[in-house]
N, C-alpha and C. Protein backbone atom coordinates (compact mmCIF):
# COMPACT_ATOMS: atom_id res chain seq x y z
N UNK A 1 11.56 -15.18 -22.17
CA UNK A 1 11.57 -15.59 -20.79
C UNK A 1 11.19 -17.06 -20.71
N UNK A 2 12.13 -17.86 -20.07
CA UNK A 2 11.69 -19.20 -19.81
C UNK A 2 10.51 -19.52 -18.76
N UNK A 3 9.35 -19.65 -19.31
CA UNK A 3 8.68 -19.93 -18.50
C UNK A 3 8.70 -21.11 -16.76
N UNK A 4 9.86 -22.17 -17.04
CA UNK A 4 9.93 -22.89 -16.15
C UNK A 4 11.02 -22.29 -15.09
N UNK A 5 11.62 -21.26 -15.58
CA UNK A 5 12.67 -20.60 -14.07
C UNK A 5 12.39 -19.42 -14.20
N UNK A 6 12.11 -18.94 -15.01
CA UNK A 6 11.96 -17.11 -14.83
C UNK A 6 13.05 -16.37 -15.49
N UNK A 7 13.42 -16.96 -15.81
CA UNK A 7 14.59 -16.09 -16.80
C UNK A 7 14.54 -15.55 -17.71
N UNK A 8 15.21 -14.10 -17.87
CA UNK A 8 15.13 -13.90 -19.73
C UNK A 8 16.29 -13.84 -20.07
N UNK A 9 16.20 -13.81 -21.07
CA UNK A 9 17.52 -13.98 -22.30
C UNK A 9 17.96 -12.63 -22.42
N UNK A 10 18.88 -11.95 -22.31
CA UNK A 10 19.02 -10.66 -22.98
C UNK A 10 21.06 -10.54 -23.58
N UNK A 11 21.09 -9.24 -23.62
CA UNK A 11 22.48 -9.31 -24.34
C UNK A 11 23.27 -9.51 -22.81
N UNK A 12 24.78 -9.82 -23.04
CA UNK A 12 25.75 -10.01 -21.91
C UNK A 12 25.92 -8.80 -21.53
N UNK A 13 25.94 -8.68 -20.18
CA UNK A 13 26.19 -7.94 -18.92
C UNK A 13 25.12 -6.80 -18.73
N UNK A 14 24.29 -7.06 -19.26
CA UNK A 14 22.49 -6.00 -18.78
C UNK A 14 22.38 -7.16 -17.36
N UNK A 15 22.18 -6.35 -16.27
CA UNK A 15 21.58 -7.08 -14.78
C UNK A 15 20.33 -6.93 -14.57
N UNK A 16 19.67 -6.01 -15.35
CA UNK A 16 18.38 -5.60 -14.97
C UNK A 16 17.29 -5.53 -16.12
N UNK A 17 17.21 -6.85 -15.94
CA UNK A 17 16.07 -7.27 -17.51
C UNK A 17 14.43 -7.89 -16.31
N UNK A 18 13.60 -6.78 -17.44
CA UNK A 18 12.38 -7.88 -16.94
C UNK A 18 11.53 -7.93 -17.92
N UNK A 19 10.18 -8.63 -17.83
CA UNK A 19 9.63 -9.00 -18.93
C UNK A 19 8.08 -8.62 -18.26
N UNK A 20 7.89 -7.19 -17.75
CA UNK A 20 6.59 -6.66 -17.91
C UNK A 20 6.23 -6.34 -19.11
N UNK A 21 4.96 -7.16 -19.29
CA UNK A 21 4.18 -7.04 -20.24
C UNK A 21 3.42 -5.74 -20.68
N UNK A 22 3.45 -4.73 -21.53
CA UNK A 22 2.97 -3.25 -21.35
C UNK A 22 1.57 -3.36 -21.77
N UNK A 23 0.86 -2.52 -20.86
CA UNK A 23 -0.82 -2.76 -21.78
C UNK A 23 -0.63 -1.40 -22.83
N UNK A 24 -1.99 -0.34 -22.45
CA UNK A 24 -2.02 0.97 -23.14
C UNK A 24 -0.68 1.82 -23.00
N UNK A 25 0.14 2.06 -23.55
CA UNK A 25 1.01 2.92 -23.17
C UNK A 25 0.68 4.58 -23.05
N UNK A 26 -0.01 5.31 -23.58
CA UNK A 26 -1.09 6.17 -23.42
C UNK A 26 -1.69 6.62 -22.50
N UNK A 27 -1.90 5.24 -21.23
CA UNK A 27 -2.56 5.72 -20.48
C UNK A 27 -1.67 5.95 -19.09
N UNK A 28 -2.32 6.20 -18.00
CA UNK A 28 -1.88 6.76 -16.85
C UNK A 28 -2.24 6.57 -15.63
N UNK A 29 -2.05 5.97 -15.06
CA UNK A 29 -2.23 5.64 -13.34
C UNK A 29 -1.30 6.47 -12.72
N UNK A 30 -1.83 7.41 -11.47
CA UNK A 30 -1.18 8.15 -10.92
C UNK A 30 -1.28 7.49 -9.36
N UNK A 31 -0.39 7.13 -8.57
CA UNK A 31 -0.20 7.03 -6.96
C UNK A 31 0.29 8.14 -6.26
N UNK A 32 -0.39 8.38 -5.04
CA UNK A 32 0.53 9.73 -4.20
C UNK A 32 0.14 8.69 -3.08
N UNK A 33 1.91 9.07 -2.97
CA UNK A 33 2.00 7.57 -1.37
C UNK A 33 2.66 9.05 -0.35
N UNK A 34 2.06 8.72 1.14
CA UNK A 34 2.39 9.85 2.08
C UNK A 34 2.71 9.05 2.92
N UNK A 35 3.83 8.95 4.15
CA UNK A 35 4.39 8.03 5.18
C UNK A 35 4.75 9.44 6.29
N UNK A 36 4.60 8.54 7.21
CA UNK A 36 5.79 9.45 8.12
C UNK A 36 6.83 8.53 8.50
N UNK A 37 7.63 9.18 9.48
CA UNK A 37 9.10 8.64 9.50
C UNK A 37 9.13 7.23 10.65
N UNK A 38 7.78 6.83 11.36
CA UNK A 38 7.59 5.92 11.83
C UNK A 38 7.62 4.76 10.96
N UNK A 39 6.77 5.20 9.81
CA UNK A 39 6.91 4.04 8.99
C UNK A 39 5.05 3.48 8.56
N UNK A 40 4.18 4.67 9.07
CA UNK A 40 3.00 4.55 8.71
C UNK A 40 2.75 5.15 7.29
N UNK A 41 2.01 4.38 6.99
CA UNK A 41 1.34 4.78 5.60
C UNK A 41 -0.38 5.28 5.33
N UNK A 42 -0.45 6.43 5.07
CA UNK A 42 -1.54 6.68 4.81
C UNK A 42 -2.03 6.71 3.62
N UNK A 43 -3.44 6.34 3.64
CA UNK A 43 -3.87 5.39 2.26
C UNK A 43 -3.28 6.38 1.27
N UNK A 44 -3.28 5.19 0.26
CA UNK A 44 -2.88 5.95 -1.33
C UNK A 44 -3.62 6.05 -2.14
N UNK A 45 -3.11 7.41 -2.74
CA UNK A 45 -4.31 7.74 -3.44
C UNK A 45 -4.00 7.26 -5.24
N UNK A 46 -4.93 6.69 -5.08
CA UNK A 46 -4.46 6.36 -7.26
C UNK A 46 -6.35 7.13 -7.78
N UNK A 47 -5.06 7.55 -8.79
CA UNK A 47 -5.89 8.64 -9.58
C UNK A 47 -5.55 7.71 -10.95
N UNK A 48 -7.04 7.53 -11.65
CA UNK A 48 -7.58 7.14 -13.06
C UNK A 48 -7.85 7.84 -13.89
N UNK A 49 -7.38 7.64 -15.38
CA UNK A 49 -8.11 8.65 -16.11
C UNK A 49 -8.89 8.56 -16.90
N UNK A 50 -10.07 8.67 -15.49
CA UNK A 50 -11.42 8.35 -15.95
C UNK A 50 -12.61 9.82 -15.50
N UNK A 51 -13.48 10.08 -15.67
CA UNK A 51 -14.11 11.10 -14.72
C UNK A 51 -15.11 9.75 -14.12
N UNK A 52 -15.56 8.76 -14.41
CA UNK A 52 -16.55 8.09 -13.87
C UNK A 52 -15.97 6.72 -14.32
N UNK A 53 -14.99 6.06 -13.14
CA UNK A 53 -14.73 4.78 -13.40
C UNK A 53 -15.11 3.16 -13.55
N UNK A 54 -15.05 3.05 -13.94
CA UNK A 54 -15.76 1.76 -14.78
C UNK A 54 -15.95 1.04 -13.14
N UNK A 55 -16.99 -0.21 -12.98
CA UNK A 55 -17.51 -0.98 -11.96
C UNK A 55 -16.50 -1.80 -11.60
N UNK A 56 -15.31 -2.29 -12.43
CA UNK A 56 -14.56 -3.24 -12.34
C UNK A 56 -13.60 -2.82 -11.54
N UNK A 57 -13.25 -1.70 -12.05
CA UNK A 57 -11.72 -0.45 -11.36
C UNK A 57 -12.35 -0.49 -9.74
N UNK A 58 -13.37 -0.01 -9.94
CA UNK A 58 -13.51 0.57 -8.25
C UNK A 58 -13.65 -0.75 -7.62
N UNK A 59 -14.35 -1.43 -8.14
CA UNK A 59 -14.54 -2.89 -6.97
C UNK A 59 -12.95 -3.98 -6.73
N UNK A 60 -11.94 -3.34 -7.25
CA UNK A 60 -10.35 -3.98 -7.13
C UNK A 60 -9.72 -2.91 -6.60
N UNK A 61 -10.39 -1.48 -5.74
CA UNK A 61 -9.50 -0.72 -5.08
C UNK A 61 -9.66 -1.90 -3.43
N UNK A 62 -8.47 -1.54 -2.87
CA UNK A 62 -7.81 -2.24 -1.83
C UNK A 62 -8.85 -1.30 -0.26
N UNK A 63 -9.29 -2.09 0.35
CA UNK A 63 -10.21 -1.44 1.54
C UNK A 63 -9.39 -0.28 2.52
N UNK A 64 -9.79 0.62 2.14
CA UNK A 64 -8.84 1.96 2.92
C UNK A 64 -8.16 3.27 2.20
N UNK A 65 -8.22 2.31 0.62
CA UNK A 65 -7.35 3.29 -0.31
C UNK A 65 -8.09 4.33 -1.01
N UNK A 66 -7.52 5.48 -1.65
CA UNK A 66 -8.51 6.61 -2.00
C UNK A 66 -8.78 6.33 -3.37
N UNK A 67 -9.71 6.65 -4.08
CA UNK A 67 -9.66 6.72 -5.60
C UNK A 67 -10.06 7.88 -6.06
N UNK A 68 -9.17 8.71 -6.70
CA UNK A 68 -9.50 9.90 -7.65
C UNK A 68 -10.06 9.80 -8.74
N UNK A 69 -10.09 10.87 -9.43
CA UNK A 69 -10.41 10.59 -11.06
C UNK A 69 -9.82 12.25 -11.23
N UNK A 70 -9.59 12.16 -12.65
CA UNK A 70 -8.83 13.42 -13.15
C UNK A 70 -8.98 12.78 -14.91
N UNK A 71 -9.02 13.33 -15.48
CA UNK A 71 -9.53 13.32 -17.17
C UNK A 71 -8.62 12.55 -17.45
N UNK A 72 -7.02 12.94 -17.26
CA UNK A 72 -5.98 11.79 -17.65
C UNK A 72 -5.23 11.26 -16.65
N UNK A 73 -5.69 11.11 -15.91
CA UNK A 73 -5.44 10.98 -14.66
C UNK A 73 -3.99 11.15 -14.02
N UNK A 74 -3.86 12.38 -14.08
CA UNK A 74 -3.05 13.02 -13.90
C UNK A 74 -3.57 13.56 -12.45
N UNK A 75 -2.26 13.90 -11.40
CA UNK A 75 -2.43 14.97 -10.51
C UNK A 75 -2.80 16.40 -10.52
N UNK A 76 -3.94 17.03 -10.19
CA UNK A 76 -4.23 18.71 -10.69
C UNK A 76 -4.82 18.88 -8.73
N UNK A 77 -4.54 20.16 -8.92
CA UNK A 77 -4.89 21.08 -7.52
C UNK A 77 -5.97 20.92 -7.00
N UNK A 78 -7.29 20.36 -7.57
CA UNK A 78 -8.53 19.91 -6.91
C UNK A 78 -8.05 18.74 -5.83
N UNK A 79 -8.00 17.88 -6.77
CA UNK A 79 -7.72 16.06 -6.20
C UNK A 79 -6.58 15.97 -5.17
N UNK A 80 -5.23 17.16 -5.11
CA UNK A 80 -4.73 17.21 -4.02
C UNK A 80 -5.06 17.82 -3.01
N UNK A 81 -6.19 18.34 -3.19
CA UNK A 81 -5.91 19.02 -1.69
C UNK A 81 -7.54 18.58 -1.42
N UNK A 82 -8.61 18.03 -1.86
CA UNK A 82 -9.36 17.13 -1.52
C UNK A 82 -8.91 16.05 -0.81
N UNK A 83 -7.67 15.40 -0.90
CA UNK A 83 -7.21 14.66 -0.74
C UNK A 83 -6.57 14.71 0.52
N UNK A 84 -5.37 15.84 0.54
CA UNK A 84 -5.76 16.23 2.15
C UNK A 84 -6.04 16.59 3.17
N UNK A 85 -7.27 17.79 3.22
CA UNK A 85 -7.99 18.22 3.77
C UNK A 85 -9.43 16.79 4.08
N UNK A 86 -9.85 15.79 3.34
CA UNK A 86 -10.66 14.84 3.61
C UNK A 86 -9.78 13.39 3.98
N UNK A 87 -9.29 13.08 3.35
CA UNK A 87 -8.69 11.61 3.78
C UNK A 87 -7.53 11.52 4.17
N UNK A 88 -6.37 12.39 4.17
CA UNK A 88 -4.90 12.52 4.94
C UNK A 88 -5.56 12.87 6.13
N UNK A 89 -5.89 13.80 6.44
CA UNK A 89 -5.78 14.94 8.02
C UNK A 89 -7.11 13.53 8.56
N UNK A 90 -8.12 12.91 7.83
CA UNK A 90 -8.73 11.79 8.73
C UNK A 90 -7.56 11.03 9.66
N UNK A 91 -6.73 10.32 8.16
CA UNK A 91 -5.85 9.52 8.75
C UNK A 91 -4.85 10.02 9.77
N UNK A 92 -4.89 11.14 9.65
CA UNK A 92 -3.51 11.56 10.79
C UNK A 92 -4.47 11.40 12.34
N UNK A 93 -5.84 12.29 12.21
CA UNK A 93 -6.49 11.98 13.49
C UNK A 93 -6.34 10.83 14.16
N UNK A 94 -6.97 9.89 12.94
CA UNK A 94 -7.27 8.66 13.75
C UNK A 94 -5.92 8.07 14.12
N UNK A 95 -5.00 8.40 13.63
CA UNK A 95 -3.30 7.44 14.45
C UNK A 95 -2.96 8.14 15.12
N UNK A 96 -3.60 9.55 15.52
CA UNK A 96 -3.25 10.10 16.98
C UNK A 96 -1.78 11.24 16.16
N UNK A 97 -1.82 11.93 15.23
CA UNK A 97 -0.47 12.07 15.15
C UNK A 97 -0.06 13.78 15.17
N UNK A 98 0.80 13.92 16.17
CA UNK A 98 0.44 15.18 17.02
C UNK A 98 0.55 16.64 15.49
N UNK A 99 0.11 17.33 15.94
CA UNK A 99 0.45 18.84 15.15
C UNK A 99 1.24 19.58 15.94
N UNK A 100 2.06 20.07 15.47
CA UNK A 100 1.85 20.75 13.47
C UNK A 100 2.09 19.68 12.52
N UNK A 101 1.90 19.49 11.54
CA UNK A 101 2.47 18.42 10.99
C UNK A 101 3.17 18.50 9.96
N UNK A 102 4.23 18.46 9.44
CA UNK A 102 5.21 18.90 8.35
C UNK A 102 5.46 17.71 6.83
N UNK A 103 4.65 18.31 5.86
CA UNK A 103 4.39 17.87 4.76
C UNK A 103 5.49 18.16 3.79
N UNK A 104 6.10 17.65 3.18
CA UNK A 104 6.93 17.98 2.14
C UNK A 104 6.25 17.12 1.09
N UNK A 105 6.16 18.26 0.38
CA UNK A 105 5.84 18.22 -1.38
C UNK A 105 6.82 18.60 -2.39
N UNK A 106 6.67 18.00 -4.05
CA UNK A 106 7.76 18.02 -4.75
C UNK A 106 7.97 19.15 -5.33
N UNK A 107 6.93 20.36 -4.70
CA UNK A 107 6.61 21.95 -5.56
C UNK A 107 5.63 21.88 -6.82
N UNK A 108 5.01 20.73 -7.14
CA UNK A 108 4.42 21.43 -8.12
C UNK A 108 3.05 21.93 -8.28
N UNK A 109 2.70 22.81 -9.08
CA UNK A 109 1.93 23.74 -9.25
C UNK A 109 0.74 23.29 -8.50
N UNK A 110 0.39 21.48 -8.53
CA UNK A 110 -1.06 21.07 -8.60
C UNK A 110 -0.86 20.79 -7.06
N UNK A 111 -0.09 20.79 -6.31
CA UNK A 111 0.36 20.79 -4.15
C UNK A 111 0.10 22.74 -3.99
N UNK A 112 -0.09 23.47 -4.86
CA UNK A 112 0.34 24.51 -4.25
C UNK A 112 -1.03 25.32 -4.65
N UNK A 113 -2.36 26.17 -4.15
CA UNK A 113 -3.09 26.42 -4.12
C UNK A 113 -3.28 27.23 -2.98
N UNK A 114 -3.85 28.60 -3.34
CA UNK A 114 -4.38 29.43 -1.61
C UNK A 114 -5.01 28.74 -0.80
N UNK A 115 -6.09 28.01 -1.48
CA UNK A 115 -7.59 27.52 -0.54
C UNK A 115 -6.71 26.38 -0.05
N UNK A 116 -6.29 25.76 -0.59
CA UNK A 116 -5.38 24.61 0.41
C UNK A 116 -4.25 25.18 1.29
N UNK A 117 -3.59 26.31 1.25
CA UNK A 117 -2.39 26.73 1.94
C UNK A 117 -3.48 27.05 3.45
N UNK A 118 -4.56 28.14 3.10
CA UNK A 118 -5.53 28.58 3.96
C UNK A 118 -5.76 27.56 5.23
N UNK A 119 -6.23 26.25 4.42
CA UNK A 119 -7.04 25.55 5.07
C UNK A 119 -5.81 24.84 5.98
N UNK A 120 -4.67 24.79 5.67
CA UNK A 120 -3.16 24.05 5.76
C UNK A 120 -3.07 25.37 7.46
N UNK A 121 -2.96 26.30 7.33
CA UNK A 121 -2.58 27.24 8.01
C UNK A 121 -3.82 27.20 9.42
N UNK A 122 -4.85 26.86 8.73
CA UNK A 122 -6.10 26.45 10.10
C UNK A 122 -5.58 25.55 10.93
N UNK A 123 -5.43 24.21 10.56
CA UNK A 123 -5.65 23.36 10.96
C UNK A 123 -3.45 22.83 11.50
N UNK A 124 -3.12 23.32 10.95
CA UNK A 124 -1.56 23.16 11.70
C UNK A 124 -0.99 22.30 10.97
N UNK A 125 -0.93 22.21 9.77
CA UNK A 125 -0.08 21.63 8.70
C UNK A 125 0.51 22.31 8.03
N UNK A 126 2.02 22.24 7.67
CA UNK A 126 2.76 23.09 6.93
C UNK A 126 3.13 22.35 5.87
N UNK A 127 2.92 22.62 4.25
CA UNK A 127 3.30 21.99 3.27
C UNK A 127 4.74 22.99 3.10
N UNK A 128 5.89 22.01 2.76
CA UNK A 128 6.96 22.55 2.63
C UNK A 128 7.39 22.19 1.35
N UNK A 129 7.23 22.95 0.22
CA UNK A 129 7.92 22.50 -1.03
C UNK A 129 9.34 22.80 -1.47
N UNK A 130 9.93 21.25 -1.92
CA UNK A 130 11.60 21.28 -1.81
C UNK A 130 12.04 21.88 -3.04
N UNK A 131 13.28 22.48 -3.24
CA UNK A 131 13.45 23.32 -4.48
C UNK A 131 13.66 22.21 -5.63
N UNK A 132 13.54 22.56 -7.19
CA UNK A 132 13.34 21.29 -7.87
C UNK A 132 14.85 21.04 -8.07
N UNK A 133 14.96 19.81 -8.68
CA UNK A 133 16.63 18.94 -8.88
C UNK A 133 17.16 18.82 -7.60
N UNK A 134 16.85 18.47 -6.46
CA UNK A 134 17.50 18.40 -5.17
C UNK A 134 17.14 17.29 -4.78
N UNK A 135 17.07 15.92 -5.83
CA UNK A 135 16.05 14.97 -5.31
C UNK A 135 16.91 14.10 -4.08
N UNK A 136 18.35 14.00 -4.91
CA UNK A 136 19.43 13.18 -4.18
C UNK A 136 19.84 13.80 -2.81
N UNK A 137 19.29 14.78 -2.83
CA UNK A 137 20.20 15.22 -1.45
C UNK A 137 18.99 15.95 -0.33
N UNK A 138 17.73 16.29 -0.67
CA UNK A 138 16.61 16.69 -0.04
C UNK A 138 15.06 15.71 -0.21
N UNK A 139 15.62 14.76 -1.13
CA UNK A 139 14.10 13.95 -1.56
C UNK A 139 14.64 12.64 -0.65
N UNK A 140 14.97 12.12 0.55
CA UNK A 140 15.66 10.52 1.29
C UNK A 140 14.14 9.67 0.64
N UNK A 141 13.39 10.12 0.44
CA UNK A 141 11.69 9.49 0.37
C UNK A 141 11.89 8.67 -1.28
N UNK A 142 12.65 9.47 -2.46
CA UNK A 142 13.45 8.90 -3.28
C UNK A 142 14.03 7.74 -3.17
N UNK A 143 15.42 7.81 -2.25
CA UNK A 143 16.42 7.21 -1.94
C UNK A 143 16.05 5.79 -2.01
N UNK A 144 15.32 6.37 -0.49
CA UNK A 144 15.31 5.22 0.48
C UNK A 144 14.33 4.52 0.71
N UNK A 145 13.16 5.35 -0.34
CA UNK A 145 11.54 4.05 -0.24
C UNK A 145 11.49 4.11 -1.72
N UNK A 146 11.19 4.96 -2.19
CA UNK A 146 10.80 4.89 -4.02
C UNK A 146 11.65 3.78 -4.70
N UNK A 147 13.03 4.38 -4.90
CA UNK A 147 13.96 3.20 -5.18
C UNK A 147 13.54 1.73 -4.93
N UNK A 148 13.53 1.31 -3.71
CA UNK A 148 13.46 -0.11 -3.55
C UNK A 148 12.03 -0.62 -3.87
N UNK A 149 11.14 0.43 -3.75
CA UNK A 149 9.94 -0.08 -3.84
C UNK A 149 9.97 -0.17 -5.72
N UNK A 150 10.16 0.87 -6.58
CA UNK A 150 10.73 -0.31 -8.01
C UNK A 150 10.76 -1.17 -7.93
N UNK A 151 12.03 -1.65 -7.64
CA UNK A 151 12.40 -2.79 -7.49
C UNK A 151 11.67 -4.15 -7.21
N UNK A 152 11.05 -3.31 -5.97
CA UNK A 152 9.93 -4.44 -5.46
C UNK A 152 8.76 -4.40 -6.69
N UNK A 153 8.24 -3.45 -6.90
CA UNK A 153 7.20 -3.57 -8.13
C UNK A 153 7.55 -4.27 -9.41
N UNK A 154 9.02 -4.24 -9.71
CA UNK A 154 9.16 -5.39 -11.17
C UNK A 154 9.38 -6.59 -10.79
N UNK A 155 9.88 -7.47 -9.44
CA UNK A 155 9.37 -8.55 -8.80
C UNK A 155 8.10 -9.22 -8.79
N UNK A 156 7.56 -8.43 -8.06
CA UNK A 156 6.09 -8.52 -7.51
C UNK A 156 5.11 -8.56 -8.90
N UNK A 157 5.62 -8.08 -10.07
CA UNK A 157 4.88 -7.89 -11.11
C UNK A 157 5.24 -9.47 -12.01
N UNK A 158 6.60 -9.76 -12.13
CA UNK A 158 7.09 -10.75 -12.33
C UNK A 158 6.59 -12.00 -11.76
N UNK A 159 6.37 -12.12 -10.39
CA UNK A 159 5.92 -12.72 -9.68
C UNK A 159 4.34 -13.47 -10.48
N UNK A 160 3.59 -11.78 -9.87
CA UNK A 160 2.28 -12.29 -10.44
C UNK A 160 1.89 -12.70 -11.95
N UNK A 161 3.00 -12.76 -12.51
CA UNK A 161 2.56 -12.94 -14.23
C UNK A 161 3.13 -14.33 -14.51
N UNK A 162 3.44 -15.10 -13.73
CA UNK A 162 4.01 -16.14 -13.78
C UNK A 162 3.13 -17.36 -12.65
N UNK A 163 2.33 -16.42 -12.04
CA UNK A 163 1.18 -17.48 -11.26
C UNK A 163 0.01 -18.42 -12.43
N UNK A 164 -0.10 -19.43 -12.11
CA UNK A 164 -0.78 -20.24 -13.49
C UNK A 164 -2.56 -19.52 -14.07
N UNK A 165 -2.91 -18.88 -13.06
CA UNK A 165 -3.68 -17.88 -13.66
C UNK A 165 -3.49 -16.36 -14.48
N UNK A 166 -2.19 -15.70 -14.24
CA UNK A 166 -2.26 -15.18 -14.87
C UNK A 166 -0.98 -14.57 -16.04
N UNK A 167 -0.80 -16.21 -16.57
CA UNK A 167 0.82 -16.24 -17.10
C UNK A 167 0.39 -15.51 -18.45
N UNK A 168 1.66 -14.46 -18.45
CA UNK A 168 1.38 -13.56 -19.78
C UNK A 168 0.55 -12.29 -19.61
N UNK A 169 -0.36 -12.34 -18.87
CA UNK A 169 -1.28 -11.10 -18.66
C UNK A 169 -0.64 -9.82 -18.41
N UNK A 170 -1.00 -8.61 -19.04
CA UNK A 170 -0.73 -7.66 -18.55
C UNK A 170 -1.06 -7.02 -17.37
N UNK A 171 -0.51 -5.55 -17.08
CA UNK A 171 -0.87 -5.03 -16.12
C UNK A 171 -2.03 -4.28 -16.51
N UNK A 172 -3.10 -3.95 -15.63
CA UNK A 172 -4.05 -3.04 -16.32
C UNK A 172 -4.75 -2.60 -15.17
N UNK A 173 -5.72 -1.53 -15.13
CA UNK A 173 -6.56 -0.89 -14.63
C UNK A 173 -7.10 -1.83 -13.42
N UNK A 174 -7.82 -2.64 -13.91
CA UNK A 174 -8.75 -3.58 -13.22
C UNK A 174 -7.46 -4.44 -12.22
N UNK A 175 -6.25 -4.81 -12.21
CA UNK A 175 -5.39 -5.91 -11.62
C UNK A 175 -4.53 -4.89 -11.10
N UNK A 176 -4.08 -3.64 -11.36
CA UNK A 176 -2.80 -2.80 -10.49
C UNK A 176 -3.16 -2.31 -9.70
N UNK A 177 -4.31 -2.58 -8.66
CA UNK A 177 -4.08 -2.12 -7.48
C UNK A 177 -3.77 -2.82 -6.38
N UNK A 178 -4.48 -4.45 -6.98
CA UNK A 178 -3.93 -5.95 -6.13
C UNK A 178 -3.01 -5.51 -6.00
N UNK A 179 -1.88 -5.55 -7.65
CA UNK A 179 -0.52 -5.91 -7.43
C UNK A 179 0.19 -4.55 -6.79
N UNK A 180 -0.09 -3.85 -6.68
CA UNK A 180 0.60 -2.39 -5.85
C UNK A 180 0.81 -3.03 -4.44
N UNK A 181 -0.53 -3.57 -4.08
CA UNK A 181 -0.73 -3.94 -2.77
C UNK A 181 -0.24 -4.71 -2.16
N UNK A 182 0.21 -5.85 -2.89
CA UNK A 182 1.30 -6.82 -2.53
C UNK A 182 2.76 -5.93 -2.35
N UNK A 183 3.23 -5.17 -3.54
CA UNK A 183 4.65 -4.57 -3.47
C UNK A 183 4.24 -3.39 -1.93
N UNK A 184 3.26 -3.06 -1.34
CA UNK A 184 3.43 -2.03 -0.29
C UNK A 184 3.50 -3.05 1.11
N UNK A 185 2.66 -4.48 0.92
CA UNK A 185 2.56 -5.42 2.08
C UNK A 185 4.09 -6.00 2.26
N UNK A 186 4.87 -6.22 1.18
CA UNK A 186 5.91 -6.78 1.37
C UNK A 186 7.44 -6.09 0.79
N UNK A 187 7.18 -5.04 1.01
CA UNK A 187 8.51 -4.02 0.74
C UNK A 187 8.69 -3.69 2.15
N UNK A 188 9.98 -3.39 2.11
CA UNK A 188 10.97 -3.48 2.99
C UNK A 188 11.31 -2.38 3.61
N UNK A 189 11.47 -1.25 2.13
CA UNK A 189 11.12 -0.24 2.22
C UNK A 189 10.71 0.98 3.10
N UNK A 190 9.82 0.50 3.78
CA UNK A 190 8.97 1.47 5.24
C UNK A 190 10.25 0.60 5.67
N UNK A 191 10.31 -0.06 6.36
CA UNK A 191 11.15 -0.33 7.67
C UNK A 191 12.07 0.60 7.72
N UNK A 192 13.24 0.75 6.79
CA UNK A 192 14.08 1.54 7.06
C UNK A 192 14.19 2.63 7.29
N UNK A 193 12.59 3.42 7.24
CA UNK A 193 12.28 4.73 7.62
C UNK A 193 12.44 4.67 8.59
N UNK A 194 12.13 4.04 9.85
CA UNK A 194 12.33 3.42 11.46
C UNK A 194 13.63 3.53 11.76
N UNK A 195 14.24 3.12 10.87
CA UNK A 195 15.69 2.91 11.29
C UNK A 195 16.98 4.59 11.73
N UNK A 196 16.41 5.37 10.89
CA UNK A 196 17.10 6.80 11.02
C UNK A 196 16.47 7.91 12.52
């Protein structure tokens, strides 16, 4: 990659070259991003795989956002439905956002739990899990935000690795939640949820 334009070199006719730097490959950062079709976002949750995260991690989470922990930080049935029974159903209160409220999840095992269906069935939330391989035609949340938001994340990553502080640096624990935060402030992404 030329450092003075941003370019990399690769073979003829690849369009989609970038030059993220990989840290641990091993390890695992998990995000669960929830929107509704207005185009609000309720905080995200990134899960570490840590059980007790280091001083550095937590003091670079973004003011509002959730932080889990899970051994590999992976998604499991505790941390989701802690998640929204305490800090989703907050956020829905506080933006006023009427019930019932209709959740779609991707079906897997760690969204699907009695004590959370229970507590789902109190309070007027219906988790609706979509059948699996139906991403193109029942997942638009795919389509039409995940997709671009990629996109926006190997930019935005590009971006920041080319600022004179941190040319070359990887991504890591302690710096990916800044840079998440930039790709959610300036993706485009939500808007077009508005638009349908």
């Amino acid at each position: 990659m030329c450092q003075k334009s941003g370019k990399v070199l690769g073979p003829r006719g690849y369009k989609n070259l970038c030059s993220v730097k990989l840290g641990n490959e091993k390890e695992n950062i998990t995000v669960l991003m929830m929107f509704n079709t207005a185009g609000k976002i309720s905080p995200p949750l990134v899960l570490f795989p840590y059980v007790r995260p280091p001083k550095s991690v937590v003091e670079n989470i973004p003011i509002g956002w959730v932080l889990g922990k899970s051994e590999k930080g992976w998604m499991t049935s505790d941390v989701f439905s802690e998640y929204i029974v305490n800090d989703f159903n907050k956020w829905a209160v506080e933006n006023n956002i009427p019930r019932p409220l209709l959740i779609f999840i991707d079906g897997h095992k760690s969204h699907m739990t009695l004590a959370l269906s229970k507590w789902c069935e109190e309070n007027q939330v219906v988790l609706y899990a979509l059948p699996p391989n139906t991403t193109q035609i029942m997942q638009p949340a795919d389509v039409s935000v995940f997709r671009p938001m990629k996109s926006d994340w190997k930019k935005t990553v590009h971006n920041w690795q080319n600022r004179s502080e941190n040319i070359n640096s990887p991504v890591t624990k302690v710096n990916f939640c800044g840079i998440f935060n930039e790709v959610l402030s300036n993706t485009e992404a939500f808007e077009q949820l508005t638009k349908y």
